[in-house]
N, C-alpha and C. Protein backbone atom coordinates (compact mmCIF):
# COMPACT_ATOMS: atom_id res chain seq x y z
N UNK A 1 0.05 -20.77 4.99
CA UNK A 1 -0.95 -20.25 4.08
C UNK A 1 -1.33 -18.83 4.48
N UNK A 2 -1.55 -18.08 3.32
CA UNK A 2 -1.78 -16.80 3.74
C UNK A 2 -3.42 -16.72 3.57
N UNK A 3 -3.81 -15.83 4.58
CA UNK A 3 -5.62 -15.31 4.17
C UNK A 3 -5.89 -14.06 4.16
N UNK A 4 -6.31 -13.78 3.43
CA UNK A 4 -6.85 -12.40 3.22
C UNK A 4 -8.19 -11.76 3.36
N UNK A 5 -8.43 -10.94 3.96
CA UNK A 5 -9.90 -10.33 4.22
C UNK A 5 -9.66 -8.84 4.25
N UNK A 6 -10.90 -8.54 3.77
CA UNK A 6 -11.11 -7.20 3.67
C UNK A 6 -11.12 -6.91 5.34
N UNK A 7 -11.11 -5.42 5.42
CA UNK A 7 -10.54 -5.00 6.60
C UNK A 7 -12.10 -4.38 7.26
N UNK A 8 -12.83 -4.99 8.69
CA UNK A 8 -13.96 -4.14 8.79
C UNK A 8 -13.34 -2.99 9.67
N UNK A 9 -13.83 -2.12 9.98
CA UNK A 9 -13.83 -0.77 10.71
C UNK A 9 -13.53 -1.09 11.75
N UNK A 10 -13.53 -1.47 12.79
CA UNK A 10 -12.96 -1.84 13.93
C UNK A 10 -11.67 -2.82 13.28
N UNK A 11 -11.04 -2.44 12.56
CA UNK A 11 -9.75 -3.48 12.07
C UNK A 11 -8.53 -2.35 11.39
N UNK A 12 -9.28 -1.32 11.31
CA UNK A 12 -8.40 -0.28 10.76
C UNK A 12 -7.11 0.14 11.94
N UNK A 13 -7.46 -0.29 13.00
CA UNK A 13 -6.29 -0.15 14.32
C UNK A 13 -4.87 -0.82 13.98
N UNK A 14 -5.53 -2.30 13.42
CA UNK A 14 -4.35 -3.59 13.02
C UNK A 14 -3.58 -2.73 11.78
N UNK A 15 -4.38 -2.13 10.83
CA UNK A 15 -3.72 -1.24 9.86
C UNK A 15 -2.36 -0.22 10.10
N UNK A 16 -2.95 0.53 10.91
CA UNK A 16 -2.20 1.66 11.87
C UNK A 16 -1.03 0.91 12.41
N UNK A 17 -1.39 -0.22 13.08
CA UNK A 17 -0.57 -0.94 14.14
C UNK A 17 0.91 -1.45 12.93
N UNK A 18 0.45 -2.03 12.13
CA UNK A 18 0.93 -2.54 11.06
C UNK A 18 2.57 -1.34 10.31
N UNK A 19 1.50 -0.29 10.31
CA UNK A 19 2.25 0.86 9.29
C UNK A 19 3.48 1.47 10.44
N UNK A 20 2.99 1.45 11.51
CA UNK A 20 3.62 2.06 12.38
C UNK A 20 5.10 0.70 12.45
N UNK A 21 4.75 -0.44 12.52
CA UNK A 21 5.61 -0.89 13.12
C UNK A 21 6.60 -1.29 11.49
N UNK A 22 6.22 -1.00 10.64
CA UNK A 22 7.03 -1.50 8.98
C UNK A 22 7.99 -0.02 8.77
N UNK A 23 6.51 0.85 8.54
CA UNK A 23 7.73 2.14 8.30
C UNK A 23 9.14 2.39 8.82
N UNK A 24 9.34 2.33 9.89
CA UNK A 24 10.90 2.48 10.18
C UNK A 24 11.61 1.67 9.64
N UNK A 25 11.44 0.23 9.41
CA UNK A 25 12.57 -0.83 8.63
C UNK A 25 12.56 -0.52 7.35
N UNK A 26 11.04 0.16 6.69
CA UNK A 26 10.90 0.41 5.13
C UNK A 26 11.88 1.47 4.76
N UNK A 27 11.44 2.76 5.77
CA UNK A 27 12.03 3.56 4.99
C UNK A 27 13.17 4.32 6.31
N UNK A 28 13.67 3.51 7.09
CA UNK A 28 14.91 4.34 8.47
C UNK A 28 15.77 4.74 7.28
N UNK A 29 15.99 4.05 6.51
CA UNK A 29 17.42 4.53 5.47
C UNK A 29 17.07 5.22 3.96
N UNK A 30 15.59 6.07 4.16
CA UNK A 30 15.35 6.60 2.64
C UNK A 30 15.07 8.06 3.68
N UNK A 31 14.72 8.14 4.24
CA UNK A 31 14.22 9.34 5.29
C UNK A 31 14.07 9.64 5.99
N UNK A 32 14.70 11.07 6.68
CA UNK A 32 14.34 10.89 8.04
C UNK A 32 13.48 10.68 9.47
N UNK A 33 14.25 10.05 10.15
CA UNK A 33 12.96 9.87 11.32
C UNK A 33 11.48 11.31 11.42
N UNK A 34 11.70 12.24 11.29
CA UNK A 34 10.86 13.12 11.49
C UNK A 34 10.24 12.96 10.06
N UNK A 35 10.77 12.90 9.18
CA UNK A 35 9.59 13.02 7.54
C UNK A 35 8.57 11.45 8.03
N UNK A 36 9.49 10.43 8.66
CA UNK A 36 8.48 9.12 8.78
C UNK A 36 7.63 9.50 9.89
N UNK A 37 7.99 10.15 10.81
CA UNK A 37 6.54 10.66 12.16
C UNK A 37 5.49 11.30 11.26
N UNK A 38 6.17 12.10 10.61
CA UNK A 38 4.80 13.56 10.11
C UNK A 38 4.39 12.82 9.51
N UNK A 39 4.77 11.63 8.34
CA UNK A 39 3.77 10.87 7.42
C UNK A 39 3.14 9.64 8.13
N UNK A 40 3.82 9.34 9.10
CA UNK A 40 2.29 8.24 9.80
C UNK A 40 1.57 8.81 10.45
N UNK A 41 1.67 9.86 10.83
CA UNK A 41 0.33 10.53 11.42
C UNK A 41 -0.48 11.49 10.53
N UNK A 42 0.43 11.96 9.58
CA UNK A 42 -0.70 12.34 8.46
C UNK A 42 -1.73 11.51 7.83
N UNK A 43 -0.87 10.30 7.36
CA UNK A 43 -1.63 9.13 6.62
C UNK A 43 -2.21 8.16 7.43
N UNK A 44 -1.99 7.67 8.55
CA UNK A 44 -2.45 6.71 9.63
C UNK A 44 -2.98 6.58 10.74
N UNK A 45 -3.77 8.06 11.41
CA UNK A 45 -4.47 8.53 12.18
C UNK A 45 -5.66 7.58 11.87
N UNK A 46 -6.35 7.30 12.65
CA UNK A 46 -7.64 6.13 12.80
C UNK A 46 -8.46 7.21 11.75
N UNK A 47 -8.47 8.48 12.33
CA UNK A 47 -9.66 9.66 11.87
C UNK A 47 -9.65 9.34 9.98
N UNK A 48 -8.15 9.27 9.88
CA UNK A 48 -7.13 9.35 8.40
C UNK A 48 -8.28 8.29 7.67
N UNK A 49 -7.61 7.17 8.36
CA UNK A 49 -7.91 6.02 7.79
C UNK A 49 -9.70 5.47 7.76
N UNK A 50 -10.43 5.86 8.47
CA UNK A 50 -11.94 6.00 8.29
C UNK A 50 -12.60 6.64 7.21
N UNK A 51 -11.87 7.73 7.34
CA UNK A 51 -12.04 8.84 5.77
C UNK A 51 -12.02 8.13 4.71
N UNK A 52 -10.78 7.21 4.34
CA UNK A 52 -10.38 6.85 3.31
C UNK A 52 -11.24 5.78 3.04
N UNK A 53 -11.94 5.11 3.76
CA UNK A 53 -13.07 4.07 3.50
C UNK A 53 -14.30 4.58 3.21
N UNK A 54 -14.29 5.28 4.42
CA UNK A 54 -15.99 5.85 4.06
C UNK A 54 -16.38 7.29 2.97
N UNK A 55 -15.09 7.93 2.72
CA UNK A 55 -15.41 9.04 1.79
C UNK A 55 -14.70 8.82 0.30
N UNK A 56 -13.87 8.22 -0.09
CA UNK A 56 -12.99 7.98 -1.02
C UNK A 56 -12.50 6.67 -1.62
N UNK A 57 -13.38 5.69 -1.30
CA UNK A 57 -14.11 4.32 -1.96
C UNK A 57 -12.44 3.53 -1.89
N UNK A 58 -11.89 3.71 -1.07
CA UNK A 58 -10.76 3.42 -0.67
C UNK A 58 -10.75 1.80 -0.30
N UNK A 59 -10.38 0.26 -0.07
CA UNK A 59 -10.44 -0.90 0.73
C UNK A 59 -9.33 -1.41 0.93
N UNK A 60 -9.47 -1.85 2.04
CA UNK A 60 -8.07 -2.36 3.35
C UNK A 60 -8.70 -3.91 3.13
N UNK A 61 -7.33 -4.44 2.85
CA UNK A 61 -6.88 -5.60 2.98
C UNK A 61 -6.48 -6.12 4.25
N UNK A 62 -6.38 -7.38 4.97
CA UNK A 62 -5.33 -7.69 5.43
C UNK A 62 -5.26 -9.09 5.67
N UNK A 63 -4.14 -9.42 5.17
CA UNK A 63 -3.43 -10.70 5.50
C UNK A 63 -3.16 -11.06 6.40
N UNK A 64 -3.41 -12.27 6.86
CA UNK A 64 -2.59 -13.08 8.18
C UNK A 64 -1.87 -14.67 7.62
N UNK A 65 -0.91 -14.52 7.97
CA UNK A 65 -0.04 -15.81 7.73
C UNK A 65 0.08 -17.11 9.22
N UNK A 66 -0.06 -18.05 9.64
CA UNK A 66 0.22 -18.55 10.62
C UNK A 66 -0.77 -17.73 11.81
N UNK A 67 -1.98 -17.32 11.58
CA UNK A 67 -3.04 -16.80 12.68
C UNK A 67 -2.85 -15.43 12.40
N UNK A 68 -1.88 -14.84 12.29
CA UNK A 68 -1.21 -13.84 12.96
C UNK A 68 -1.28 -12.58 11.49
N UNK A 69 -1.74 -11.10 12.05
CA UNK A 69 -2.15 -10.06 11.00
C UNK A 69 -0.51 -9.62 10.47
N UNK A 70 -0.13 -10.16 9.39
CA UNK A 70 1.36 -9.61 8.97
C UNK A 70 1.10 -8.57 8.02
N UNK A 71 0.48 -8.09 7.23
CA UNK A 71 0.25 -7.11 6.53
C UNK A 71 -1.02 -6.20 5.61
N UNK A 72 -0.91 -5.35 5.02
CA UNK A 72 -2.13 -5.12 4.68
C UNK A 72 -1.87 -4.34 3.48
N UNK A 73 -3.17 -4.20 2.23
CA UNK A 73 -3.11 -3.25 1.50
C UNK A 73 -4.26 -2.46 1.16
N UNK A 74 -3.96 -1.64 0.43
CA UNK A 74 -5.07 -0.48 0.19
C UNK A 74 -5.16 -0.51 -1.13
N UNK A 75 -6.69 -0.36 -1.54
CA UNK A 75 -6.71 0.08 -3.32
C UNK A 75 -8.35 0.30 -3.33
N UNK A 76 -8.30 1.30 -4.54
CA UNK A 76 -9.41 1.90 -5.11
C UNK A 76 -9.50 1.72 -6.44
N UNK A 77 -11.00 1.37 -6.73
CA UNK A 77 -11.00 0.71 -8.44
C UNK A 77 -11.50 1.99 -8.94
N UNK A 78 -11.45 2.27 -10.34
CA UNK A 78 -11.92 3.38 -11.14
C UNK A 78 -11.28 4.51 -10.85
N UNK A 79 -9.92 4.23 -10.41
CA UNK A 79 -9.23 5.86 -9.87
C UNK A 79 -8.92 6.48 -10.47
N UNK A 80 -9.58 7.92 -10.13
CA UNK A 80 -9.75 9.20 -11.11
C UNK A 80 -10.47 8.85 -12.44
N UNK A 81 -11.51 8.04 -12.05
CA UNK A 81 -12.55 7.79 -13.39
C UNK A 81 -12.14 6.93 -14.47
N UNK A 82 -11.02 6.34 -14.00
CA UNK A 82 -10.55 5.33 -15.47
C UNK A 82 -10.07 4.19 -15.30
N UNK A 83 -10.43 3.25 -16.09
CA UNK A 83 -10.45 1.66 -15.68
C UNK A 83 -9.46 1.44 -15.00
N UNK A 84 -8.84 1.98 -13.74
CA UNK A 84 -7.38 1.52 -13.06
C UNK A 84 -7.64 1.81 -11.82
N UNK A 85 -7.08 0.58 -11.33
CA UNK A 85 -7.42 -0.04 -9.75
C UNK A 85 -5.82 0.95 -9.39
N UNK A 86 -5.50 1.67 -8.64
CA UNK A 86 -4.85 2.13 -7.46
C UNK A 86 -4.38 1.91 -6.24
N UNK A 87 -3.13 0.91 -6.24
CA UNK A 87 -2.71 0.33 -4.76
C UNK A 87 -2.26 1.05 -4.39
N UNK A 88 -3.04 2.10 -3.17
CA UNK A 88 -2.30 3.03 -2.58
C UNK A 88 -1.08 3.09 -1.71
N UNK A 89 -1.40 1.58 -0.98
CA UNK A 89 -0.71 1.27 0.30
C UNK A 89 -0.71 -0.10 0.49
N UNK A 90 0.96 -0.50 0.68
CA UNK A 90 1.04 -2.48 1.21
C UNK A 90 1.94 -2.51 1.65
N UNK A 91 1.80 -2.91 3.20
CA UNK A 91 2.97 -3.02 3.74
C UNK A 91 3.47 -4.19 4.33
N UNK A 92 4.09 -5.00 4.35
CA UNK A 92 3.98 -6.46 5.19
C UNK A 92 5.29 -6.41 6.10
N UNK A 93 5.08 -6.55 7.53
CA UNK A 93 5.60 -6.88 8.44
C UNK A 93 6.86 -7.74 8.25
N UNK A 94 8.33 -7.08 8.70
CA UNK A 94 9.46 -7.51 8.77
C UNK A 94 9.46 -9.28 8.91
N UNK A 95 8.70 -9.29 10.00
CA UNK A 95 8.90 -10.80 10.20
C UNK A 95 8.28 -11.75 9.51
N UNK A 96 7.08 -10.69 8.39
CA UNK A 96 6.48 -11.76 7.60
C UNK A 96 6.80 -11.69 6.28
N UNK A 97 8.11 -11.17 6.22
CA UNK A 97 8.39 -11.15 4.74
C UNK A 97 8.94 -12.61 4.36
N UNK A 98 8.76 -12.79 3.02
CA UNK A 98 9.55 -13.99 3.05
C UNK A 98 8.42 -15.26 2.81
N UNK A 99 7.10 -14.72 3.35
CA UNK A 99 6.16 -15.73 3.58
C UNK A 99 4.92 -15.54 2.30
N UNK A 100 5.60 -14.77 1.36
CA UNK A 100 4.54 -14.52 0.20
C UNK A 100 3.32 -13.27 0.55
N UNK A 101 3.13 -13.04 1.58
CA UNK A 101 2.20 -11.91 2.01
C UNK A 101 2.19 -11.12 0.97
N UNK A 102 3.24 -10.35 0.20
CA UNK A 102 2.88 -9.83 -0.74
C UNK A 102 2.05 -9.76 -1.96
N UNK A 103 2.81 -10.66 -2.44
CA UNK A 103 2.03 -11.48 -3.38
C UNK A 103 0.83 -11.43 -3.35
N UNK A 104 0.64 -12.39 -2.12
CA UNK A 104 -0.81 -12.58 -2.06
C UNK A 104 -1.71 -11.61 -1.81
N UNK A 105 -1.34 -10.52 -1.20
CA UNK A 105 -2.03 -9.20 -1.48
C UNK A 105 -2.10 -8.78 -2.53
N UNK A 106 -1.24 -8.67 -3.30
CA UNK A 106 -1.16 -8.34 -4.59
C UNK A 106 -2.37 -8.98 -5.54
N UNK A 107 -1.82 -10.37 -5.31
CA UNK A 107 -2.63 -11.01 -5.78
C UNK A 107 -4.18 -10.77 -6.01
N UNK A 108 -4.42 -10.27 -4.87
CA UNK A 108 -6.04 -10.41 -4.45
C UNK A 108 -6.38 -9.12 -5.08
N UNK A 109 -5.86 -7.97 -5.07
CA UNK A 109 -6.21 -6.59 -5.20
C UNK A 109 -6.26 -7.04 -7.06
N UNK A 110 -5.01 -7.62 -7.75
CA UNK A 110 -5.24 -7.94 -8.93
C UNK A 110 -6.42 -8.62 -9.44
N UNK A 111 -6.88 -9.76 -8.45
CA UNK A 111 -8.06 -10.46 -8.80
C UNK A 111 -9.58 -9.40 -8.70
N UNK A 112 -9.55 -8.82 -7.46
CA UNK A 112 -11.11 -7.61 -7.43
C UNK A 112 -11.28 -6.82 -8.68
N UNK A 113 -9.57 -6.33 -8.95
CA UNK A 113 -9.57 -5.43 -9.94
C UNK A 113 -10.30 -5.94 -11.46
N UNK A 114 -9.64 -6.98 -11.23
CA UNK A 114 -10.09 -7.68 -13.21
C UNK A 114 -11.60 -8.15 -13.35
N UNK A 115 -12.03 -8.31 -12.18
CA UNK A 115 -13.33 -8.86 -11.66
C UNK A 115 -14.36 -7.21 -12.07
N UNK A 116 -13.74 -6.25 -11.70
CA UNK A 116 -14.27 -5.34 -11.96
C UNK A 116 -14.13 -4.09 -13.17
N UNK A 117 -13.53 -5.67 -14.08
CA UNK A 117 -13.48 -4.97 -15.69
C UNK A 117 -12.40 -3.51 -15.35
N UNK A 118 -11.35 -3.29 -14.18
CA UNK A 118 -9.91 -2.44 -14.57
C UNK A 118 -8.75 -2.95 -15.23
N UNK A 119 -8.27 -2.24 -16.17
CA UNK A 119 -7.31 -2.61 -17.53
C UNK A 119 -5.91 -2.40 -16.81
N UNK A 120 -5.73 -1.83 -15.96
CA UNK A 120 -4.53 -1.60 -14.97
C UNK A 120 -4.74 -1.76 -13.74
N UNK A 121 -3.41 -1.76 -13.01
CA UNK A 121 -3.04 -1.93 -11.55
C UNK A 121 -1.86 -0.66 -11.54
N UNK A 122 -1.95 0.32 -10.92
CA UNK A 122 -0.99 1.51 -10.69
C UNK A 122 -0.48 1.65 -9.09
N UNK A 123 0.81 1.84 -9.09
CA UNK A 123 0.98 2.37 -7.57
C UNK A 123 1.94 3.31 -7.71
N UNK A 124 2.65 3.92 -6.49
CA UNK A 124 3.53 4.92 -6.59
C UNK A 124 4.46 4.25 -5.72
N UNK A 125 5.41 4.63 -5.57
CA UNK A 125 6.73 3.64 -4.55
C UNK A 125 7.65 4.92 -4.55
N UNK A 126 8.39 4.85 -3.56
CA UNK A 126 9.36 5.91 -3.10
C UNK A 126 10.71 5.37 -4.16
N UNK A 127 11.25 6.39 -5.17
CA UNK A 127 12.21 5.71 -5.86
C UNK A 127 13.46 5.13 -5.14
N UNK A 128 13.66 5.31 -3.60
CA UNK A 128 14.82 4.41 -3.64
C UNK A 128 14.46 3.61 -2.91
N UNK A 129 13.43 3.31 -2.61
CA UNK A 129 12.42 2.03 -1.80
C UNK A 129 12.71 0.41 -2.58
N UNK A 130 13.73 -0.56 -1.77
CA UNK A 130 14.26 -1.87 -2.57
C UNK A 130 12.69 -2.53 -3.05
N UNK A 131 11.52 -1.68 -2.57
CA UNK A 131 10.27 -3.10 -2.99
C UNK A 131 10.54 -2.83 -4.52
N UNK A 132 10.72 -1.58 -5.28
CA UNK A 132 10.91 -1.43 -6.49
C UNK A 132 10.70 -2.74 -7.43
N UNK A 133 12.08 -3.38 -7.05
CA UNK A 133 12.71 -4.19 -7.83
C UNK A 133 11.89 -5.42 -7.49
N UNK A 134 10.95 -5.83 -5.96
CA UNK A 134 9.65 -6.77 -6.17
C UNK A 134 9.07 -6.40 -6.98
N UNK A 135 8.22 -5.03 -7.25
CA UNK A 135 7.18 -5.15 -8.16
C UNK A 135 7.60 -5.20 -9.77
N UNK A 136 8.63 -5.15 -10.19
CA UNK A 136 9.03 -5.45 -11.50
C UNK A 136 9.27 -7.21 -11.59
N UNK A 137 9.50 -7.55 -10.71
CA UNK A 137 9.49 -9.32 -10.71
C UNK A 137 7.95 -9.43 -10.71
N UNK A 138 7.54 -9.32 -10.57
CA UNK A 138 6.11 -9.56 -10.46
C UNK A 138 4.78 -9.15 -11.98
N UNK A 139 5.64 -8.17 -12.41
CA UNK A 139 5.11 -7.07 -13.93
C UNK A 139 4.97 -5.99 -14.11
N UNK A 140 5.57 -5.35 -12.86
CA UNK A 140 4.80 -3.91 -13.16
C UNK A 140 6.28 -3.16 -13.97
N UNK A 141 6.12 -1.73 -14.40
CA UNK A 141 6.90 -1.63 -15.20
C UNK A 141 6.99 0.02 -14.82
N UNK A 142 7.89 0.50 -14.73
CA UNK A 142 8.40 2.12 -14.50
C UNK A 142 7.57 2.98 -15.29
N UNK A 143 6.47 3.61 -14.97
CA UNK A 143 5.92 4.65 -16.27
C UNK A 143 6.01 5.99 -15.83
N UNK A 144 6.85 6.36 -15.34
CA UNK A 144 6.71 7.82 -14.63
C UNK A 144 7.37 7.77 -13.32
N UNK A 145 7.41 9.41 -12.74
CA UNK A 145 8.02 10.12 -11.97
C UNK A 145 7.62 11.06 -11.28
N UNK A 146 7.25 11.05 -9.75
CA UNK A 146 6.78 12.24 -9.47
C UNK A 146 7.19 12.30 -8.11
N UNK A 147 6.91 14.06 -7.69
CA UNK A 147 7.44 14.25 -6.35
C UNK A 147 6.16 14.83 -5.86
N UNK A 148 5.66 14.90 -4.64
CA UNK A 148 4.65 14.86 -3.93
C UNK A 148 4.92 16.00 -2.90
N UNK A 149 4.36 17.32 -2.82
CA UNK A 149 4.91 18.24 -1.58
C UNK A 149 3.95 17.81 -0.61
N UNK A 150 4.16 17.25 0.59
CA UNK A 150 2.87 16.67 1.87
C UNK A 150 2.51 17.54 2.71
N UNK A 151 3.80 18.43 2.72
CA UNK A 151 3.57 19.67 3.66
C UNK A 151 4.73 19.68 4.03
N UNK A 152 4.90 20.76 5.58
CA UNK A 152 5.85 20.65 6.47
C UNK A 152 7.23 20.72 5.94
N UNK A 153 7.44 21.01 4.43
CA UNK A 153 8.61 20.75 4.31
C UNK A 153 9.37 19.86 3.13
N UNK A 154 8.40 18.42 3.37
CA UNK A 154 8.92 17.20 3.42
C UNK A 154 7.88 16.82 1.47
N UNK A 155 8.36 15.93 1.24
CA UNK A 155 7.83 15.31 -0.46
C UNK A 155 8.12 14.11 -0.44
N UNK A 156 7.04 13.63 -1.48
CA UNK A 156 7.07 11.85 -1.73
C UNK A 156 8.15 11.72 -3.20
N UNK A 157 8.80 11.56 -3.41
CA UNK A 157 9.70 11.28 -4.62
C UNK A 157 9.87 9.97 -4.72
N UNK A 158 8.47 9.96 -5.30
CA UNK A 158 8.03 8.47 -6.32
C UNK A 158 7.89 8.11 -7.58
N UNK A 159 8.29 6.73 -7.97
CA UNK A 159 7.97 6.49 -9.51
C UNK A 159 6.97 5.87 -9.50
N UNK A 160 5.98 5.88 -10.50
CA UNK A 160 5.05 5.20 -10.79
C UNK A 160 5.12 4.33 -11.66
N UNK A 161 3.97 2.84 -10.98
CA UNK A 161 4.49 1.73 -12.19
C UNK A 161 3.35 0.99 -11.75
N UNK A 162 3.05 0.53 -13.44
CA UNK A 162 1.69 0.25 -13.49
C UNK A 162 2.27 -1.46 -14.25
N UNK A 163 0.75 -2.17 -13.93
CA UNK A 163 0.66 -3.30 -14.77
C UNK A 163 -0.73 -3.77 -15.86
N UNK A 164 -0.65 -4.38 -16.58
CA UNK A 164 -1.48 -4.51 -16.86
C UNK A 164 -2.33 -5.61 -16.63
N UNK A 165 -3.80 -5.54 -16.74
CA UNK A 165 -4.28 -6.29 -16.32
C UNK A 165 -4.81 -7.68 -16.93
């Protein structure tokens, strides 16, 4: 069984801990090792991730399957002022794939969202990222295209795909 809880502030470490240890299996074969350093420490610095709670109405999920913290997600309701919840970030642990973690994150971020009267669920995904083809099993649907300059060099070249709610 999976459980889910919102993430308190002293839990944002398990987050970090989490991203650090997925990113390389997510993306070793979409980018290189150095674009994946500069973006977990851009995006996953404790400092990062405090911000995103306390200034930018941002909330951390996280799941545990069998005791144990296998993954987590991120989303913001009303993003950019319009009925659409925003999963910024979900990542679930190699070893806990397989065990529905997704889903059930999913799940839950879908349930706050509708709870809070949003007409969508939007995320962005790296276009050659295999979760793609999860979140279309699931409903979401290709609505766009975009590339992201982060700095340093380096860009997010993501599609966006939303569901409805």
């Amino acid at each position: 069984m999976v459980i889910i809880t919102q993430a308190a502030p002293d839990q944002l470490s398990i987050v970090q801990q989490i991203a650090y240890d997925t990113w390389p299996h997510t993306f070793g074969e979409i980018l290189s090792p150095e674009q994946i350093n500069y973006m977990l420490k851009m995006m996953y610095d404790l400092e990062v991730l405090r911000e995103l709670t306390l200034k930018k109405n941002n909330v951390f999920l996280l799941a545990a399957a069998d005791g144990v913290f296998g993954g987590f997600a991120c989303y913001e309701l009303n993003y950019q002022d319009e009925p659409v919840s925003k999963l910024h970030k979900i990542y679930v642990l190699p070893s806990m794939q397989g065990k529905n973690v997704g889903k059930a994150l999913i799940a839950e971020v879908e349930r706050i969202a509708q709870e809070a009267g949003m007409e969508k669920l939007s995320l962005n995904v790296n276009r050659d990222n295999k979760a793609a083809g999860f979140y279309e099993k699931i409903g979401f649907v290709k609505t766009g295209e975009e590339d992201i300059d982060i700095g340093n060099g380096f860009f997010m070249n993501d599609a966006i795909m939303t569901k409805k709610l």
